[in-house]
ModelCIF file with pLDDT and N, C-alpha, C, O atoms, coordinates in Angstrom:
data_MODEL
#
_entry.id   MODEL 
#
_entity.id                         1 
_entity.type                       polymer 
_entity.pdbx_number_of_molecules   1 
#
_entity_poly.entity_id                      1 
_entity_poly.type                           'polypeptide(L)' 
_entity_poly.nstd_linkage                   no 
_entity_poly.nstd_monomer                   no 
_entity_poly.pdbx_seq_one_letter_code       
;(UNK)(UNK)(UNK)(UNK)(UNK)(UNK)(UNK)(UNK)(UNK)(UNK)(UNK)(UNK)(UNK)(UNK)(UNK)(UNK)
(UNK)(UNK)(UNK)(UNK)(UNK)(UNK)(UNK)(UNK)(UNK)(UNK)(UNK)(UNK)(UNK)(UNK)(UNK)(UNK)
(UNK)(UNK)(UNK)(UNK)(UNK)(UNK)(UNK)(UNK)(UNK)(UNK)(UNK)(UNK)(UNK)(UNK)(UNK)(UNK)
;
_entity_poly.pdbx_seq_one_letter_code_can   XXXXXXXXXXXXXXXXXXXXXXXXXXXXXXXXXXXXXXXXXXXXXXXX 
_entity_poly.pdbx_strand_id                 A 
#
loop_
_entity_poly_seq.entity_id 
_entity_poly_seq.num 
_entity_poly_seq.mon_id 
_entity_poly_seq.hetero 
1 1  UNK n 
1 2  UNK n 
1 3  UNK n 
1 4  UNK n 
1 5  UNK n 
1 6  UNK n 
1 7  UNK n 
1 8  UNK n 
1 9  UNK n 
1 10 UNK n 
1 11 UNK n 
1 12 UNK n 
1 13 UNK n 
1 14 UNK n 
1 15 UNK n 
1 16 UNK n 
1 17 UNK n 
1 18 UNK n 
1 19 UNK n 
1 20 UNK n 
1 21 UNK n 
1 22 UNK n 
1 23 UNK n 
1 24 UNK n 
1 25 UNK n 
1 26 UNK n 
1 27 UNK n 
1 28 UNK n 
1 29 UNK n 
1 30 UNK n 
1 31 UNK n 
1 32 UNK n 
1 33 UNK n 
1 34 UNK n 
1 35 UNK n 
1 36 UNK n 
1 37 UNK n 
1 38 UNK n 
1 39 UNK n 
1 40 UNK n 
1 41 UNK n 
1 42 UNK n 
1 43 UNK n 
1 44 UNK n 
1 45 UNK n 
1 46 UNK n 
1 47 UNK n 
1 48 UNK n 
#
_struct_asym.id          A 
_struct_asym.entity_id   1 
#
loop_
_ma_qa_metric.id 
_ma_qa_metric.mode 
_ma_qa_metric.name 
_ma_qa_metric.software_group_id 
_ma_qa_metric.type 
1 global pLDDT . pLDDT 
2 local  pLDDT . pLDDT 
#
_ma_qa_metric_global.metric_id      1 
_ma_qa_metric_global.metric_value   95.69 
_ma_qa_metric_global.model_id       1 
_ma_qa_metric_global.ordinal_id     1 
#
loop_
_ma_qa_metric_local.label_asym_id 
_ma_qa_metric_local.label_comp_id 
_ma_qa_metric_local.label_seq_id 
_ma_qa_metric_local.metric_id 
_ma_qa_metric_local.metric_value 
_ma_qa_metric_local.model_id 
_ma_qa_metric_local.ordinal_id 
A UNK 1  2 97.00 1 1  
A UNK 2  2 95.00 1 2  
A UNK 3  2 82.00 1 3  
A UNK 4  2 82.00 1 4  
A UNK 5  2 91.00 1 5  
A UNK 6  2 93.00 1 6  
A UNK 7  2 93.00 1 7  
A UNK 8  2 94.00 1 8  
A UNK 9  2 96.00 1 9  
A UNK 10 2 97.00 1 10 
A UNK 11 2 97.00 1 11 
A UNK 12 2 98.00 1 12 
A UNK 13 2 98.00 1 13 
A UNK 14 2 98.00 1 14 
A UNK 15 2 98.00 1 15 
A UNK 16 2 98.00 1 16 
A UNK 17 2 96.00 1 17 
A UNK 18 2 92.00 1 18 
A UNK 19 2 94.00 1 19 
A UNK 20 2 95.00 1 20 
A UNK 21 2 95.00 1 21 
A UNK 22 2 96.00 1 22 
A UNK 23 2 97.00 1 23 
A UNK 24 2 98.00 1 24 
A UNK 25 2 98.00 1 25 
A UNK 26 2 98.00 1 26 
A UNK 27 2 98.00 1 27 
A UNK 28 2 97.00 1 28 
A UNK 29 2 97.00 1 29 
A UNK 30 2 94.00 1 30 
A UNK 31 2 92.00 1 31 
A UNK 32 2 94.00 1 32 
A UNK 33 2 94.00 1 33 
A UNK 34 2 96.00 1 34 
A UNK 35 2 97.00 1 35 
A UNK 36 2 97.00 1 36 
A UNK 37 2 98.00 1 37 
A UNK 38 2 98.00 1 38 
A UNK 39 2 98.00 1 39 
A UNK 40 2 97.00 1 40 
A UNK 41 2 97.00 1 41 
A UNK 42 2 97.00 1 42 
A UNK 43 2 97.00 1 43 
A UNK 44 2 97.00 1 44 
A UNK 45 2 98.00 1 45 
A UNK 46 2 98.00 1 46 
A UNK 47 2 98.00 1 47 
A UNK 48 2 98.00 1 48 
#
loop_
_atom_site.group_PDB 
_atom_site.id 
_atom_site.type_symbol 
_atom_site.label_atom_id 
_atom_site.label_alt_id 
_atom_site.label_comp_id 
_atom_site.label_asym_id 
_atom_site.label_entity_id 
_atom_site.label_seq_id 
_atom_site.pdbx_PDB_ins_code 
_atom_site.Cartn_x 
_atom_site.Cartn_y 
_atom_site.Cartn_z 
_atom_site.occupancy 
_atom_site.B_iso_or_equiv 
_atom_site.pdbx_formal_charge 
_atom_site.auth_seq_id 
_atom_site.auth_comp_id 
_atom_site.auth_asym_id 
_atom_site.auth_atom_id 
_atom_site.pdbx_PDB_model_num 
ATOM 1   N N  . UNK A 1 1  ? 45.751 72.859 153.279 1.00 97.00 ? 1  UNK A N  1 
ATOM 2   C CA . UNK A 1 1  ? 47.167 73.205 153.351 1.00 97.00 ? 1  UNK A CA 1 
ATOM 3   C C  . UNK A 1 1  ? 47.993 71.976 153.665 1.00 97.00 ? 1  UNK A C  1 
ATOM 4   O O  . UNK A 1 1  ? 47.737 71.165 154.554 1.00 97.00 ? 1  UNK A O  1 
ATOM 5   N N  . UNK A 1 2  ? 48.984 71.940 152.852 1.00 95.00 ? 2  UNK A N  1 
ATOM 6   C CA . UNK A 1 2  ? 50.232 70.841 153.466 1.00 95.00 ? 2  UNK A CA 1 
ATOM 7   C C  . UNK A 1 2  ? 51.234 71.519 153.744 1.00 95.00 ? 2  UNK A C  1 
ATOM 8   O O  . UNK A 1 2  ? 51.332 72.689 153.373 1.00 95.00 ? 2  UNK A O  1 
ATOM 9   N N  . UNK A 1 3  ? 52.211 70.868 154.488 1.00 82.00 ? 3  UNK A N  1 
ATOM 10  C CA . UNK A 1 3  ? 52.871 71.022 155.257 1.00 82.00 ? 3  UNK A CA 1 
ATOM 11  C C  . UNK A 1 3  ? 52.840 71.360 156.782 1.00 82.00 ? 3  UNK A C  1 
ATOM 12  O O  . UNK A 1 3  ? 51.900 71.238 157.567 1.00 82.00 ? 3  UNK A O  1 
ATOM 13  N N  . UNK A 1 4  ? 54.266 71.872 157.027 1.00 82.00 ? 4  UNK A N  1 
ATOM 14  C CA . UNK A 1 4  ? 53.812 71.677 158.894 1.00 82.00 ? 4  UNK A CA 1 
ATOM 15  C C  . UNK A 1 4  ? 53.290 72.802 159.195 1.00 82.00 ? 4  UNK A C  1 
ATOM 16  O O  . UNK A 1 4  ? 52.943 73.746 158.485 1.00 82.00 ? 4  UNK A O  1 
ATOM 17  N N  . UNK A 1 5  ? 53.238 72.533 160.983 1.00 91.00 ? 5  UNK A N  1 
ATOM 18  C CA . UNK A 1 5  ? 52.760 74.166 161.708 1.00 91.00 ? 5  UNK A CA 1 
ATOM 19  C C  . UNK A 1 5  ? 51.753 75.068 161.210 1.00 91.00 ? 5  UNK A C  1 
ATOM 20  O O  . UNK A 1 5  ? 52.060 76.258 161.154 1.00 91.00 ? 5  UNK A O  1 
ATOM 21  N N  . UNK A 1 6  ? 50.603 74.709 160.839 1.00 93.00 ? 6  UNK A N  1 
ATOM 22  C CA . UNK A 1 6  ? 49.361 75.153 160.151 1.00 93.00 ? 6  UNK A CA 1 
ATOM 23  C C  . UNK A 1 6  ? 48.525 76.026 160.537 1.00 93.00 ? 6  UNK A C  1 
ATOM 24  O O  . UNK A 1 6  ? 47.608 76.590 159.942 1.00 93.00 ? 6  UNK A O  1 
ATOM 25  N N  . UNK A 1 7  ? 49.116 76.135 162.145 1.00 93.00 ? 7  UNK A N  1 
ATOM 26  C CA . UNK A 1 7  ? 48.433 77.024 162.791 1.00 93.00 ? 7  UNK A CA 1 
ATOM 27  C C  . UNK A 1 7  ? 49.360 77.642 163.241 1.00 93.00 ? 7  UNK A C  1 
ATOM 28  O O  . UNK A 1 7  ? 49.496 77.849 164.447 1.00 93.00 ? 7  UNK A O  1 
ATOM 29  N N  . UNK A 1 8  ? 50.263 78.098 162.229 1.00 94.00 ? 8  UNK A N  1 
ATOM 30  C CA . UNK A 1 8  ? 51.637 79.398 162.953 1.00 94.00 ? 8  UNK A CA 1 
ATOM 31  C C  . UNK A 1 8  ? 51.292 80.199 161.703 1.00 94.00 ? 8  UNK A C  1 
ATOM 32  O O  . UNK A 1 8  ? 52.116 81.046 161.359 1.00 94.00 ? 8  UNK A O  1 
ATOM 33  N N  . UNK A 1 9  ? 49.990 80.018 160.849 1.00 96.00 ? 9  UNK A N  1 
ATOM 34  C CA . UNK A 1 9  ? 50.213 80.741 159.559 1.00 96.00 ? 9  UNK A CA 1 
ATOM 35  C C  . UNK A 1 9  ? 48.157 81.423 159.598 1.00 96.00 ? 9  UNK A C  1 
ATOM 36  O O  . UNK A 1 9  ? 47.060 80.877 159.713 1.00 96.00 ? 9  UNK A O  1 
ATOM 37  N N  . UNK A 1 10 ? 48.656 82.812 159.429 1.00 97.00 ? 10 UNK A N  1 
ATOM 38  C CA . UNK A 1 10 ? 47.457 83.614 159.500 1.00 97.00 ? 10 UNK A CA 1 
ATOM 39  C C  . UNK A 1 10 ? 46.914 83.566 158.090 1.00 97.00 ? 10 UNK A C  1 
ATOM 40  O O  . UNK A 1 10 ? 47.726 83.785 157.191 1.00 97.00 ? 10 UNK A O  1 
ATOM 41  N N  . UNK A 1 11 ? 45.607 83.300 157.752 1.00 97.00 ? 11 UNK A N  1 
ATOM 42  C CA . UNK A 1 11 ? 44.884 82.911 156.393 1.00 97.00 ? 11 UNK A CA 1 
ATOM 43  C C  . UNK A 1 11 ? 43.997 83.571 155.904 1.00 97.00 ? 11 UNK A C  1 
ATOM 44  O O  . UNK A 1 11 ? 43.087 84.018 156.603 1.00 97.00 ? 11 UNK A O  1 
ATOM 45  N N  . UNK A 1 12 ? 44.080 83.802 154.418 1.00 98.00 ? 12 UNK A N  1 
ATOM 46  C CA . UNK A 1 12 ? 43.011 84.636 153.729 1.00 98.00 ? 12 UNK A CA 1 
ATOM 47  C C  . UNK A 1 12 ? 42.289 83.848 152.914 1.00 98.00 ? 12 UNK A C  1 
ATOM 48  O O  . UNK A 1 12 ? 42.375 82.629 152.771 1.00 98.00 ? 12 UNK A O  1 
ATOM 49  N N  . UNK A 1 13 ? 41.515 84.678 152.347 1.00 98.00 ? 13 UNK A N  1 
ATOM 50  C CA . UNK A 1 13 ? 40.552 84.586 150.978 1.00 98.00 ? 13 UNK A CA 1 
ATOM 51  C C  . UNK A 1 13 ? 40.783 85.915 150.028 1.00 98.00 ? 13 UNK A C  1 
ATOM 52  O O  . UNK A 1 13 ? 40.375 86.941 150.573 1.00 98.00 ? 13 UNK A O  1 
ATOM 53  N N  . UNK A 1 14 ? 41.281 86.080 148.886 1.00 98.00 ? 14 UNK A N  1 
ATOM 54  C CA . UNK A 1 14 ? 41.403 87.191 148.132 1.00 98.00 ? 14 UNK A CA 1 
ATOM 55  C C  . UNK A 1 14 ? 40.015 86.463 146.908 1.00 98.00 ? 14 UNK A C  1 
ATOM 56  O O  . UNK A 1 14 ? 39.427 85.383 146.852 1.00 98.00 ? 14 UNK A O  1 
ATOM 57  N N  . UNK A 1 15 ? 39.973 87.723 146.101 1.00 98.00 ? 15 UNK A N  1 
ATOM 58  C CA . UNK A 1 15 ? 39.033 86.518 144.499 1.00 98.00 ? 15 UNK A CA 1 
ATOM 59  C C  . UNK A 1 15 ? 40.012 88.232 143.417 1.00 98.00 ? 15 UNK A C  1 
ATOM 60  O O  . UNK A 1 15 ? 40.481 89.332 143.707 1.00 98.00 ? 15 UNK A O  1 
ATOM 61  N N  . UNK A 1 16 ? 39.839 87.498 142.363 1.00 98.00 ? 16 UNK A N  1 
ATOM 62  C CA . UNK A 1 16 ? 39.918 88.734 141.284 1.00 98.00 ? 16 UNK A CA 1 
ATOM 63  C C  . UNK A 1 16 ? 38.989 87.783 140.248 1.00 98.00 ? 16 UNK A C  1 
ATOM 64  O O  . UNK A 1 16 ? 39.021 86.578 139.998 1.00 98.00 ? 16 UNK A O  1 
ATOM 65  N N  . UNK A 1 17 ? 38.232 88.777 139.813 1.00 96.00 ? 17 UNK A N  1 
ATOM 66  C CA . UNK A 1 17 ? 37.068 88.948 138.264 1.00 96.00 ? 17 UNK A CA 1 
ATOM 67  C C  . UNK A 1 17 ? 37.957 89.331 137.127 1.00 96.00 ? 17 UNK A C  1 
ATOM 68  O O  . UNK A 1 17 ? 39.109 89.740 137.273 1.00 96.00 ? 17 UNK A O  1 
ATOM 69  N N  . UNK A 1 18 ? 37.352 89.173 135.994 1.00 92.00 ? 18 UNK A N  1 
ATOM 70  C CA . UNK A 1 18 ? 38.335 89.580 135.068 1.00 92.00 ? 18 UNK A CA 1 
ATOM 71  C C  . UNK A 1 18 ? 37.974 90.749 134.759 1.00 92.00 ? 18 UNK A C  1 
ATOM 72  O O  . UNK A 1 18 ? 36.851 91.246 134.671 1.00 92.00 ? 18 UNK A O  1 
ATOM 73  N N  . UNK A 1 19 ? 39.811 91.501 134.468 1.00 94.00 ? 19 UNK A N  1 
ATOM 74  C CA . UNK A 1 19 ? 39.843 92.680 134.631 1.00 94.00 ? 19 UNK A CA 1 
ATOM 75  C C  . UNK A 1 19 ? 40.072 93.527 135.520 1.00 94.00 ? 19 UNK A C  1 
ATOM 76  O O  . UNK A 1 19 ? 40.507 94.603 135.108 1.00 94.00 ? 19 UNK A O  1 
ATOM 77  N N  . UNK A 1 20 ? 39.885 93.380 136.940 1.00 95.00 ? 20 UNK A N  1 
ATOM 78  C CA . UNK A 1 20 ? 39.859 94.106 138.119 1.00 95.00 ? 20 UNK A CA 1 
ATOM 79  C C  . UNK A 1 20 ? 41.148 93.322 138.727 1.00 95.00 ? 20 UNK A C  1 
ATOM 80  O O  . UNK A 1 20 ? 41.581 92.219 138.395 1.00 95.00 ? 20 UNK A O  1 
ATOM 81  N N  . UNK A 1 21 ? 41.663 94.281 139.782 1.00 95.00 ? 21 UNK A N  1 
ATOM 82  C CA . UNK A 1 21 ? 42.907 93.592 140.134 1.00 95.00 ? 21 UNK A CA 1 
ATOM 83  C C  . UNK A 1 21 ? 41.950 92.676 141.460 1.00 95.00 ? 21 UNK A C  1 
ATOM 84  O O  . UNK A 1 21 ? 40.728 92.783 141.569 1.00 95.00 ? 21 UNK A O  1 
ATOM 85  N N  . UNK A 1 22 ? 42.891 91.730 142.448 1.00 96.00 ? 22 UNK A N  1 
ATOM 86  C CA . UNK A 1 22 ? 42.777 91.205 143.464 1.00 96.00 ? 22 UNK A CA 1 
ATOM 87  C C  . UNK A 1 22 ? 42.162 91.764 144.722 1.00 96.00 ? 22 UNK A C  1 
ATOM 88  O O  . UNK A 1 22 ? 42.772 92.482 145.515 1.00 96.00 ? 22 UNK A O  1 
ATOM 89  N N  . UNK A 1 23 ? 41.278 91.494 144.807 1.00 97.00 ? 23 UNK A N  1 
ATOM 90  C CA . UNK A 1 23 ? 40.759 92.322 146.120 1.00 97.00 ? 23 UNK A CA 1 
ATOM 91  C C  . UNK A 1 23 ? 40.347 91.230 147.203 1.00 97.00 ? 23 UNK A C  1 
ATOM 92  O O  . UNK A 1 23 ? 39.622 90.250 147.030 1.00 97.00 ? 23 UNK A O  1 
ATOM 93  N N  . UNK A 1 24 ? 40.975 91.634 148.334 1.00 98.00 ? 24 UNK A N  1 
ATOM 94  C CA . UNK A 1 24 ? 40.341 91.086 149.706 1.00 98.00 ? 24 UNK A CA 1 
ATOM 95  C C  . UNK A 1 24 ? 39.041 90.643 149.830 1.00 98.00 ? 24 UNK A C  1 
ATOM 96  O O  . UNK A 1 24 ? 38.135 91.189 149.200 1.00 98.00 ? 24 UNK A O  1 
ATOM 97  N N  . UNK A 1 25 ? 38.827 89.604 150.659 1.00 98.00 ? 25 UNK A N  1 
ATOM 98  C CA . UNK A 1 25 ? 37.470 88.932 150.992 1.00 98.00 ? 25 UNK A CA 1 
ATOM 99  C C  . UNK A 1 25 ? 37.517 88.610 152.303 1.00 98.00 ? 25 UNK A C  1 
ATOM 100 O O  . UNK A 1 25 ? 36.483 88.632 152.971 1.00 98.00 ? 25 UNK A O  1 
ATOM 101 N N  . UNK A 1 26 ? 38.350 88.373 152.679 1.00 98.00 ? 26 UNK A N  1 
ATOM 102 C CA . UNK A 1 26 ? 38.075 87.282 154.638 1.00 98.00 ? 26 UNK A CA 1 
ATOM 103 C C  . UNK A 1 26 ? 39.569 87.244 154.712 1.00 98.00 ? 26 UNK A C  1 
ATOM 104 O O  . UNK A 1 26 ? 40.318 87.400 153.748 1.00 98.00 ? 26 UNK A O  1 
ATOM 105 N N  . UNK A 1 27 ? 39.933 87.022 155.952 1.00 98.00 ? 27 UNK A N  1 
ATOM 106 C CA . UNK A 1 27 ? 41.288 86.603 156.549 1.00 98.00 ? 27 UNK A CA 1 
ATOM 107 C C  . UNK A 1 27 ? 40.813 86.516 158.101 1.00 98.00 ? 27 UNK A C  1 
ATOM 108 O O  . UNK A 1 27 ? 40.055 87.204 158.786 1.00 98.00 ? 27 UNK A O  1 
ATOM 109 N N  . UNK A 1 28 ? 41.574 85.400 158.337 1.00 97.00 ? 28 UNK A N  1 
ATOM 110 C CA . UNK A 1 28 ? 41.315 84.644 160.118 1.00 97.00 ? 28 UNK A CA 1 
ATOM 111 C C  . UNK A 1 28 ? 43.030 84.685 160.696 1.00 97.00 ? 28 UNK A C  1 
ATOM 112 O O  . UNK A 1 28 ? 43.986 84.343 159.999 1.00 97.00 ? 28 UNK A O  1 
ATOM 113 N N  . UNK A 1 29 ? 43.080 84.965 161.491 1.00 97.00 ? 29 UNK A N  1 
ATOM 114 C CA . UNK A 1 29 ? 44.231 84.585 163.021 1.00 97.00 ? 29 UNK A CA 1 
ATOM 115 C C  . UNK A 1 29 ? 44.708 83.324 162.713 1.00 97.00 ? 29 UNK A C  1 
ATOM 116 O O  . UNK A 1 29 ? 43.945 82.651 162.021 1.00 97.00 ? 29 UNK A O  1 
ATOM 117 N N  . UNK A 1 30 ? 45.929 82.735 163.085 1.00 94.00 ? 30 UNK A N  1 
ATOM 118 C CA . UNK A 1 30 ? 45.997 81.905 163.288 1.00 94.00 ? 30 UNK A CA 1 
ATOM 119 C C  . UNK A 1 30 ? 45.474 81.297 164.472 1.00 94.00 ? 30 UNK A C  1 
ATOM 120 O O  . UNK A 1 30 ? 45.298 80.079 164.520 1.00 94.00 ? 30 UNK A O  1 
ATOM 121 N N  . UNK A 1 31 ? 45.273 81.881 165.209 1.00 92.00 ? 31 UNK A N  1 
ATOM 122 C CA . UNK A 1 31 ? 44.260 81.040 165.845 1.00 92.00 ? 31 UNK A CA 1 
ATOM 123 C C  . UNK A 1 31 ? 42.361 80.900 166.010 1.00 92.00 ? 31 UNK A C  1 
ATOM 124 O O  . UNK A 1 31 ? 41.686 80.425 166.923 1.00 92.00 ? 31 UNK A O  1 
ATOM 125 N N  . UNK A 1 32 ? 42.098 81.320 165.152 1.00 94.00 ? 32 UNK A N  1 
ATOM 126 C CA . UNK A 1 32 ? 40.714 81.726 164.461 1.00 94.00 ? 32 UNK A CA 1 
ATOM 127 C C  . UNK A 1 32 ? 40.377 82.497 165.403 1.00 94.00 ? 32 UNK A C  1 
ATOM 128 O O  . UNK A 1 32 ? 39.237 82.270 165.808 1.00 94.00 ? 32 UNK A O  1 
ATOM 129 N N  . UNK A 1 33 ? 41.161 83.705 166.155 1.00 94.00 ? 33 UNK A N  1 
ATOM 130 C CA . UNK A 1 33 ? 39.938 84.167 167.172 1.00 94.00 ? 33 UNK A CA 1 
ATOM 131 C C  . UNK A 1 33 ? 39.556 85.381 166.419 1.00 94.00 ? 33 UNK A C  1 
ATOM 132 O O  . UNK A 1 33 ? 38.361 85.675 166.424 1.00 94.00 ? 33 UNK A O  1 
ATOM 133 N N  . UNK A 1 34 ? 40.601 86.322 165.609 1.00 96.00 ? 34 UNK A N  1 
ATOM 134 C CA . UNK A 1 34 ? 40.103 87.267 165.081 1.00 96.00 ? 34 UNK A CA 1 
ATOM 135 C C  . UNK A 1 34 ? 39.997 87.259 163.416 1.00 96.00 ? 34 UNK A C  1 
ATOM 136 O O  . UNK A 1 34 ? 40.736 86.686 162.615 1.00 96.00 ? 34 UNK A O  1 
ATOM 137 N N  . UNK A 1 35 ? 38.743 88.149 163.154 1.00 97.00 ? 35 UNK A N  1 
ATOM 138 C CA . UNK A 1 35 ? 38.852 87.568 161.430 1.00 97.00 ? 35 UNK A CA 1 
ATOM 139 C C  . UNK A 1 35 ? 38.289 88.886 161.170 1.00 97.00 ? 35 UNK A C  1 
ATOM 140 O O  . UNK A 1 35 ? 37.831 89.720 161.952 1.00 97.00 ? 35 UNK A O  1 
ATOM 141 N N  . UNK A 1 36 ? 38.443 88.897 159.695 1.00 97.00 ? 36 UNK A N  1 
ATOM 142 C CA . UNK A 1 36 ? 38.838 90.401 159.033 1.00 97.00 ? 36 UNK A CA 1 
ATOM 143 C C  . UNK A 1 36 ? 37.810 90.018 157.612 1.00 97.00 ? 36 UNK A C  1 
ATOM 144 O O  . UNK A 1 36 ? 38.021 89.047 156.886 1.00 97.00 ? 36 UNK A O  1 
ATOM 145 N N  . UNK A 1 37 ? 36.696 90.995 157.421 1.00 98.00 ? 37 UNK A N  1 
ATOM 146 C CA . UNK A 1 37 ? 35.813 90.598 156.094 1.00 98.00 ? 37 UNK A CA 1 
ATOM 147 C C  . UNK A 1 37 ? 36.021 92.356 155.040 1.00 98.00 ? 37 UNK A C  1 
ATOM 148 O O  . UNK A 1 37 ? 36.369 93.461 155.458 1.00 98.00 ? 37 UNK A O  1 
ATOM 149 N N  . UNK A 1 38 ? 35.821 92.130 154.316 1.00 98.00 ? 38 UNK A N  1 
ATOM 150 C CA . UNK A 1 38 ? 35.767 93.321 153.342 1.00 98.00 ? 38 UNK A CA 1 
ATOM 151 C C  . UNK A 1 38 ? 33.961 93.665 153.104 1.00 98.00 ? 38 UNK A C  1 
ATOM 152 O O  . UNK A 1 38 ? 33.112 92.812 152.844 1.00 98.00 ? 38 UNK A O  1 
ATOM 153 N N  . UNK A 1 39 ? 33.776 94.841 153.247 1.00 98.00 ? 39 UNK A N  1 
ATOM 154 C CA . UNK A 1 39 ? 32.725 95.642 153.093 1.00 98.00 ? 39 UNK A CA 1 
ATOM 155 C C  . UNK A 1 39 ? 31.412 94.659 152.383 1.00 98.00 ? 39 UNK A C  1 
ATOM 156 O O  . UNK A 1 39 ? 30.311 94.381 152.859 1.00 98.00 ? 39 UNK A O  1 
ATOM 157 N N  . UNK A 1 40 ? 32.156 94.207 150.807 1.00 97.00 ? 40 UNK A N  1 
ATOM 158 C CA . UNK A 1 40 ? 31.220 93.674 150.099 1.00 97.00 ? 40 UNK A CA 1 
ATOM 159 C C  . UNK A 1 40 ? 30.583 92.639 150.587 1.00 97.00 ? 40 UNK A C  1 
ATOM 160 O O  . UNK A 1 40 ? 29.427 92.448 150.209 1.00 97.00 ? 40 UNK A O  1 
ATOM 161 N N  . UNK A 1 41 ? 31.213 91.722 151.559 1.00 97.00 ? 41 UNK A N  1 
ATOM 162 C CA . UNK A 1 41 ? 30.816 90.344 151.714 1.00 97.00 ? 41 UNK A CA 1 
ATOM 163 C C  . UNK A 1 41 ? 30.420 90.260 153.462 1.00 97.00 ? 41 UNK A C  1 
ATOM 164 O O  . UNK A 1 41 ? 29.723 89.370 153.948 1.00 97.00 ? 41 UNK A O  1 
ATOM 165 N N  . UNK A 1 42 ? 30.896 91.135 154.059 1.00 97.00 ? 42 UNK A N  1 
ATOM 166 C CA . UNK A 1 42 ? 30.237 91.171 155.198 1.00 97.00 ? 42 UNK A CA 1 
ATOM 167 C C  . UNK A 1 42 ? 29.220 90.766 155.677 1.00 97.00 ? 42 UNK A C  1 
ATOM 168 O O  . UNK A 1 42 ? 28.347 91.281 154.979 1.00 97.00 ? 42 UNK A O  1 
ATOM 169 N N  . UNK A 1 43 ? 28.736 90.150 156.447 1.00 97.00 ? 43 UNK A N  1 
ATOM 170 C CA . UNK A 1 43 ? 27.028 89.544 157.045 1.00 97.00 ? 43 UNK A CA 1 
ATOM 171 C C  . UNK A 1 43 ? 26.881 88.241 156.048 1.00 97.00 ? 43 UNK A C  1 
ATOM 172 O O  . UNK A 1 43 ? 26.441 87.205 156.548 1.00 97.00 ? 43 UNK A O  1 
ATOM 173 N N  . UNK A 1 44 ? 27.217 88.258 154.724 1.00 97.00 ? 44 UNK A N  1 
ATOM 174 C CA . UNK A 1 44 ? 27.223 87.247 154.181 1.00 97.00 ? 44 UNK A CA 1 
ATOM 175 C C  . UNK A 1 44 ? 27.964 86.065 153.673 1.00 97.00 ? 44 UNK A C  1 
ATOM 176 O O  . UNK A 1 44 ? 27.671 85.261 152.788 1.00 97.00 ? 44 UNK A O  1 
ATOM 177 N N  . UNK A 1 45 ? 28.937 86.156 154.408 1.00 98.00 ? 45 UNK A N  1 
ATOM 178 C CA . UNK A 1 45 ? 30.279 85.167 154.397 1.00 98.00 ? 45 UNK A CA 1 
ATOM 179 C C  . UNK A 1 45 ? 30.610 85.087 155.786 1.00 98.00 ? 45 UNK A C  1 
ATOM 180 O O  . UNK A 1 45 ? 30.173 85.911 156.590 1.00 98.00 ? 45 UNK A O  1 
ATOM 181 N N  . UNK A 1 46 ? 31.439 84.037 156.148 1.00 98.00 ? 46 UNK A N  1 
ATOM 182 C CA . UNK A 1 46 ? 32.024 83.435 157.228 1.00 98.00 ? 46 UNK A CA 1 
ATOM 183 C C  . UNK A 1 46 ? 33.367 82.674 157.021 1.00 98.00 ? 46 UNK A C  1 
ATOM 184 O O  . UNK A 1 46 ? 33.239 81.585 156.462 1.00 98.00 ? 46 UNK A O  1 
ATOM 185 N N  . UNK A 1 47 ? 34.361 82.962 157.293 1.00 98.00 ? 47 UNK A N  1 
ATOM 186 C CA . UNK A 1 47 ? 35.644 82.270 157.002 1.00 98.00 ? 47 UNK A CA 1 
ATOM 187 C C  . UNK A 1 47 ? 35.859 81.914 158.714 1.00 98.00 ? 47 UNK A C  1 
ATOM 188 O O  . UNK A 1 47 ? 35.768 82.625 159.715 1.00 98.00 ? 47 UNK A O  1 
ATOM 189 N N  . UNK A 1 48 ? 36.243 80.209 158.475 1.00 98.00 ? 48 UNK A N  1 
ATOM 190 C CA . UNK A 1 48 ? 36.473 79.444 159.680 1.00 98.00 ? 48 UNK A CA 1 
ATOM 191 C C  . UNK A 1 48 ? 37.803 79.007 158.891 1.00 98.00 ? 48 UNK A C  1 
ATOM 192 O O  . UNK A 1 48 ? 38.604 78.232 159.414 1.00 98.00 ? 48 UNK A O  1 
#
């Protein structure tokens, strides 16, 4: 990310396949304490 204040901004991961709309993957806090995974990727992903 550029620009300022980088940690006043709460962050995701979306993906879309073709064909399917946008679906959620990970999102973290701005301050990484809490983070949010979607069903599919759970246990097997980690967003820092």
């Amino acid at each position: 990310a550029s620009g300022r204040a980088f940690g006043s901004y709460a962050m995701a991961w979306f993906r879309q396949a073709p064909g399917l709309e946008r679906e959620f993957v990970a999102a973290i806090s701005k301050s990484g304490g809490s983070t949010s995974y979607a069903d599919s990727v759970k246990g097997r992903s980690t967003i820092s």
